[in-house]
N, C-alpha and C. Protein backbone atom coordinates (compact mmCIF):
# COMPACT_ATOMS: atom_id res chain seq x y z
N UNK A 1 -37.05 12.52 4.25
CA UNK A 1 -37.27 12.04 5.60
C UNK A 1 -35.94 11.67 6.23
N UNK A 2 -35.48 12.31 6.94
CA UNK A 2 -34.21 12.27 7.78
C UNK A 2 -34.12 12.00 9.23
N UNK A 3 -33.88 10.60 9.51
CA UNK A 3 -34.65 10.28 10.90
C UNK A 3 -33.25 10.34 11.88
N UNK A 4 -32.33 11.35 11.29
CA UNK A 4 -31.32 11.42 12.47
C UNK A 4 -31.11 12.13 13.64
N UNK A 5 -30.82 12.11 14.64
CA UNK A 5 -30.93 13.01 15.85
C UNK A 5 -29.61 13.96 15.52
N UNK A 6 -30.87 15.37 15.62
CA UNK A 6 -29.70 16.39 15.69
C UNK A 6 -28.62 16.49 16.14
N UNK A 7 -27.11 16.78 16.12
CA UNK A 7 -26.02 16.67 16.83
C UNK A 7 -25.55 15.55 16.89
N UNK A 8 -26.05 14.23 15.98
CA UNK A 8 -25.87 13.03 16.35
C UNK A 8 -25.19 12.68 15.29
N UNK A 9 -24.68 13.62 14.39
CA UNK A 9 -23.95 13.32 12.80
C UNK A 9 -23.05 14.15 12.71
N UNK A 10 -21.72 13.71 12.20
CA UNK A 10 -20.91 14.26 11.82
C UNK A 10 -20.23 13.96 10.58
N UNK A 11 -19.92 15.05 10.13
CA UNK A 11 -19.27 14.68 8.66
C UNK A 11 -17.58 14.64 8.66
N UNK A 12 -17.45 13.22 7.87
CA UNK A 12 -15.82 12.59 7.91
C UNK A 12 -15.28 13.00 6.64
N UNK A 13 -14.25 13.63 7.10
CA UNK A 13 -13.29 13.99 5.98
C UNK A 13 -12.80 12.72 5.30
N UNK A 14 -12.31 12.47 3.86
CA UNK A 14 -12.30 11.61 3.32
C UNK A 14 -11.01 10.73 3.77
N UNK A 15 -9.94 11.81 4.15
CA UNK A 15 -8.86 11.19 4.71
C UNK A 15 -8.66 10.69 5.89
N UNK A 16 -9.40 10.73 6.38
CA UNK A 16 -10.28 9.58 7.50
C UNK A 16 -10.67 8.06 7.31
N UNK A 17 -11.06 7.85 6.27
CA UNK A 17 -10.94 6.71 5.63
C UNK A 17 -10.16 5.55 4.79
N UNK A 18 -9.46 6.86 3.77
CA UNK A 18 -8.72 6.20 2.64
C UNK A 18 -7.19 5.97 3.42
N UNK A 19 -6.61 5.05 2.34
CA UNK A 19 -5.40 4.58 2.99
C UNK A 19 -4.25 5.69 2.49
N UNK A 20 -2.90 5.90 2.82
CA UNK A 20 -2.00 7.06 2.45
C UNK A 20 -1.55 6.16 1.16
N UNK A 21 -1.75 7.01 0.33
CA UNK A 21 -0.57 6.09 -1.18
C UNK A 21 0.15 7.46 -1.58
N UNK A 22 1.35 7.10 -1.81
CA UNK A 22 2.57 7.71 -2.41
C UNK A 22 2.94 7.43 -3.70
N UNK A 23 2.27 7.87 -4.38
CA UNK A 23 2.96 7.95 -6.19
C UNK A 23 1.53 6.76 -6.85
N UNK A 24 0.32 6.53 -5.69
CA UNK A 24 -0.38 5.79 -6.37
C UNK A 24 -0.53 4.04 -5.76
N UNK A 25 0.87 3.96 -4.84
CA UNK A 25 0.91 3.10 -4.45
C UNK A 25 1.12 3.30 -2.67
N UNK A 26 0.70 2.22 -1.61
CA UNK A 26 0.39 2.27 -0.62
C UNK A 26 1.72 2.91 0.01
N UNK A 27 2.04 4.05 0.96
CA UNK A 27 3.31 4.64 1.58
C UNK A 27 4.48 3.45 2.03
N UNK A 28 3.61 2.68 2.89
CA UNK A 28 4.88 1.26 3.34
C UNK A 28 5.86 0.89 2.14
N UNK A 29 5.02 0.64 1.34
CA UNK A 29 5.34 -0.15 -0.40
C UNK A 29 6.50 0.88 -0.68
N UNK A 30 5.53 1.55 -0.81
CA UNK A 30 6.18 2.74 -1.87
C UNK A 30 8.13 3.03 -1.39
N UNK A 31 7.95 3.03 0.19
CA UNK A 31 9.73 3.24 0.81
C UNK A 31 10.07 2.20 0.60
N UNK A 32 9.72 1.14 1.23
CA UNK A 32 10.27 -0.16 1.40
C UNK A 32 10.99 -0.36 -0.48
N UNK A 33 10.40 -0.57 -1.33
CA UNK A 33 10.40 -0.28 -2.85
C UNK A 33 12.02 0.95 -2.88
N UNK A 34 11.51 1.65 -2.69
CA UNK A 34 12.65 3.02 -2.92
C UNK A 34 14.05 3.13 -2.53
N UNK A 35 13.59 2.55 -0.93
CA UNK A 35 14.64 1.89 -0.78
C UNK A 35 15.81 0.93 -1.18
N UNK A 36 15.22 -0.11 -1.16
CA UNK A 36 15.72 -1.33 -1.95
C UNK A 36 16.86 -1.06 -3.29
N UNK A 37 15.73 -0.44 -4.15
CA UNK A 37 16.07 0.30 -5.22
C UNK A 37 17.55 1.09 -4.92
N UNK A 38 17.42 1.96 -4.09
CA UNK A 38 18.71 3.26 -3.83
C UNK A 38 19.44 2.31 -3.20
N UNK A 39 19.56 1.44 -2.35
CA UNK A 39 20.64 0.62 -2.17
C UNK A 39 21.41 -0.25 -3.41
N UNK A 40 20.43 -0.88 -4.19
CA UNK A 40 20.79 -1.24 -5.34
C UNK A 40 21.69 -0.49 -6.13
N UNK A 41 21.33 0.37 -6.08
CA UNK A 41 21.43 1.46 -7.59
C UNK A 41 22.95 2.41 -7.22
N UNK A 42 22.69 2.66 -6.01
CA UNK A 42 23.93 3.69 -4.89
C UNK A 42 24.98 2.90 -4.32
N UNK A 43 24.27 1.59 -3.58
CA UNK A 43 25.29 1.54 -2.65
C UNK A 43 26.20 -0.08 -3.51
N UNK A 44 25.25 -0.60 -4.13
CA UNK A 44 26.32 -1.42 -5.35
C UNK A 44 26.84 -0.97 -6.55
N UNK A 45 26.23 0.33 -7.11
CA UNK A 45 26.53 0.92 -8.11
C UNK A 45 25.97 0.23 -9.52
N UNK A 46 24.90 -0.68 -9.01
CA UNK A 46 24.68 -1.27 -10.39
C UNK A 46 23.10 -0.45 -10.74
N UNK A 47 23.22 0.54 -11.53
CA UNK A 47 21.98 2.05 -11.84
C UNK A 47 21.11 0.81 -12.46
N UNK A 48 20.96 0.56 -13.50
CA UNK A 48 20.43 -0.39 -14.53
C UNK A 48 19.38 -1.35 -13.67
N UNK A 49 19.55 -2.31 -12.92
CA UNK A 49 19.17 -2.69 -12.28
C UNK A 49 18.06 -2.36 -10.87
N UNK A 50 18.94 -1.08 -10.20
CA UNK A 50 18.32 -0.34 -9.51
C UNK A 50 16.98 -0.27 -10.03
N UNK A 51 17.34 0.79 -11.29
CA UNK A 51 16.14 1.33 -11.86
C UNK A 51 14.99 0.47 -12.02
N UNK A 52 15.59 -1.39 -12.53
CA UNK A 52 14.52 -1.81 -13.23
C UNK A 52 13.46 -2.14 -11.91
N UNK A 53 14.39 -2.93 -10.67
CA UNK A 53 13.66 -2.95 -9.35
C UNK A 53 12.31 -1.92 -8.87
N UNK A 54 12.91 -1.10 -9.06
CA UNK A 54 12.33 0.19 -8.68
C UNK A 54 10.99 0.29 -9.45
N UNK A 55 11.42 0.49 -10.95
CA UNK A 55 9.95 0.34 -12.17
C UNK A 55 8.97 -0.67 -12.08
N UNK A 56 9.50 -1.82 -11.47
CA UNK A 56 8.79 -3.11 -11.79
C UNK A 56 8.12 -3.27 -9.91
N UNK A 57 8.50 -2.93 -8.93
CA UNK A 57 8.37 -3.02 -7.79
C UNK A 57 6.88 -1.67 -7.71
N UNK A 58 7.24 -0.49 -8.35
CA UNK A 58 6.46 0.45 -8.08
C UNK A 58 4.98 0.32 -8.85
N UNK A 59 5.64 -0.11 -10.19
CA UNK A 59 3.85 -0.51 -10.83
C UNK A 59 3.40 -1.97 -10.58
N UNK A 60 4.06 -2.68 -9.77
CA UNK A 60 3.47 -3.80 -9.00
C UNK A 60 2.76 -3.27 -8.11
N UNK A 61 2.92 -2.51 -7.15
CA UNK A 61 2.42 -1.89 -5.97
C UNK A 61 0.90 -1.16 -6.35
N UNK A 62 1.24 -0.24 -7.91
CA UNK A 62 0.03 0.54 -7.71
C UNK A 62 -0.84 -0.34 -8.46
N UNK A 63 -0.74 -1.34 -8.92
CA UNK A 63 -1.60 -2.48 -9.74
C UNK A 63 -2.36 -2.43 -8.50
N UNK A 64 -1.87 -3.32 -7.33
CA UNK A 64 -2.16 -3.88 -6.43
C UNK A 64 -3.25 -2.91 -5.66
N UNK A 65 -2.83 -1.59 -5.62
CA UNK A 65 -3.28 -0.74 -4.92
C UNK A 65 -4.88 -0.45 -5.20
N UNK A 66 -4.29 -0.48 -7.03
CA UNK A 66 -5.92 0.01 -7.72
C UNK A 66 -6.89 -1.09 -7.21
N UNK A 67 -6.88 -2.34 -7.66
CA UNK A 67 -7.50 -3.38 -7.11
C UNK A 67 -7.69 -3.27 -5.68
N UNK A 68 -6.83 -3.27 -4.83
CA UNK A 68 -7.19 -3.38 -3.64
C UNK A 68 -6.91 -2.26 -3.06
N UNK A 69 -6.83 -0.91 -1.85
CA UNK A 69 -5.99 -0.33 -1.58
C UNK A 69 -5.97 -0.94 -0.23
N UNK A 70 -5.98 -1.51 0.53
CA UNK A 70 -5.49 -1.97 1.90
C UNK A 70 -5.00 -3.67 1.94
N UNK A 71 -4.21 -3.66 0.67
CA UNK A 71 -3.95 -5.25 0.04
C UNK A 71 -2.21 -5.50 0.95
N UNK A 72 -2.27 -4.60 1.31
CA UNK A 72 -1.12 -4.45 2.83
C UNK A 72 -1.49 -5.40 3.88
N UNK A 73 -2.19 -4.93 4.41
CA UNK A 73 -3.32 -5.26 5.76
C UNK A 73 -3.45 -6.56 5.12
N UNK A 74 -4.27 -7.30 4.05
CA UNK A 74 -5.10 -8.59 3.92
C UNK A 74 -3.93 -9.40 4.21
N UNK A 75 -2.39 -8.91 3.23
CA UNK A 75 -1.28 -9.52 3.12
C UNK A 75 -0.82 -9.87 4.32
N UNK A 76 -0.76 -9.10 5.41
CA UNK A 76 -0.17 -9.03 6.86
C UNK A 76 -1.15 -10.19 7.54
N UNK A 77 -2.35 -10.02 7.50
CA UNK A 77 -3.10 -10.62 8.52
C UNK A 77 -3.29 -12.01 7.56
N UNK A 78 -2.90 -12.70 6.25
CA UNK A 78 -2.81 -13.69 5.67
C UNK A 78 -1.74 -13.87 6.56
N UNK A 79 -0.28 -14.05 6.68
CA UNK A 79 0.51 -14.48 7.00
C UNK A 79 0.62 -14.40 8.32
N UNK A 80 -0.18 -14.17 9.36
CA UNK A 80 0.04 -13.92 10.62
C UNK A 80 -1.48 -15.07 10.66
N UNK A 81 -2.66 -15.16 10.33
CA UNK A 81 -3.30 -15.73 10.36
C UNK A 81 -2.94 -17.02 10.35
N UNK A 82 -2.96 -18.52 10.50
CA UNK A 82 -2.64 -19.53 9.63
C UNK A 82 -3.99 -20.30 9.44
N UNK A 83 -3.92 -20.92 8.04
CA UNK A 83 -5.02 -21.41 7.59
C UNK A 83 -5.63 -23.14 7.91
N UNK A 84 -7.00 -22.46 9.31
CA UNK A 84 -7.18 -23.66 9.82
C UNK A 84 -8.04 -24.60 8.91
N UNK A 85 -8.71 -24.43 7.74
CA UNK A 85 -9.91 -24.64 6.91
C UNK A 85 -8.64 -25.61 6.18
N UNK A 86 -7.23 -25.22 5.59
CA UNK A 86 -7.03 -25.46 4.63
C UNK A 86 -6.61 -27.32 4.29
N UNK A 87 -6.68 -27.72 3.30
CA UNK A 87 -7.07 -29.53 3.12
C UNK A 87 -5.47 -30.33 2.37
């Protein structure tokens, strides 16, 4: 029993919905992260470090991602929000 009006449905591609992740983790993350990192790593010359930024920044991100994927957004509108409830 399909009580929809003809022409009245359309089907959404999935990437319509989901958020963009890069390597697993959300795209913003993922540069902002890469960045950081290649300045580290390039423009102080300290590789070691770079790298670890980079490792520890990127599977922070896709932790975050799996759990949440729009944990961007909650983060943004937490800190732009301020908390009138709080005691």
């Amino acid at each position: 029993m399909n009580d929809s009006i003809p022409g009245f449905s359309v089907p959404v591609h999935r990437s319509l919905a989901e958020p963009i992740l890069l390597g697993g983790a959300p795209r913003s993350v993922a540069i902002l992260v890469g960045t950081l990192a290649a300045a580290i790593g390039l423009g102080l010359r300290l590789w070691l470090p770079g790298l670890l930024i980079w490792s520890i920044g990127h599977a922070a991100a896709v932790w975050a991602a799996k759990r949440d994927p729009l944990f961007v957004d909650v983060v943004r509108n937490h800190l732009r929000i301020p908390g009138h409830l709080a005691t």
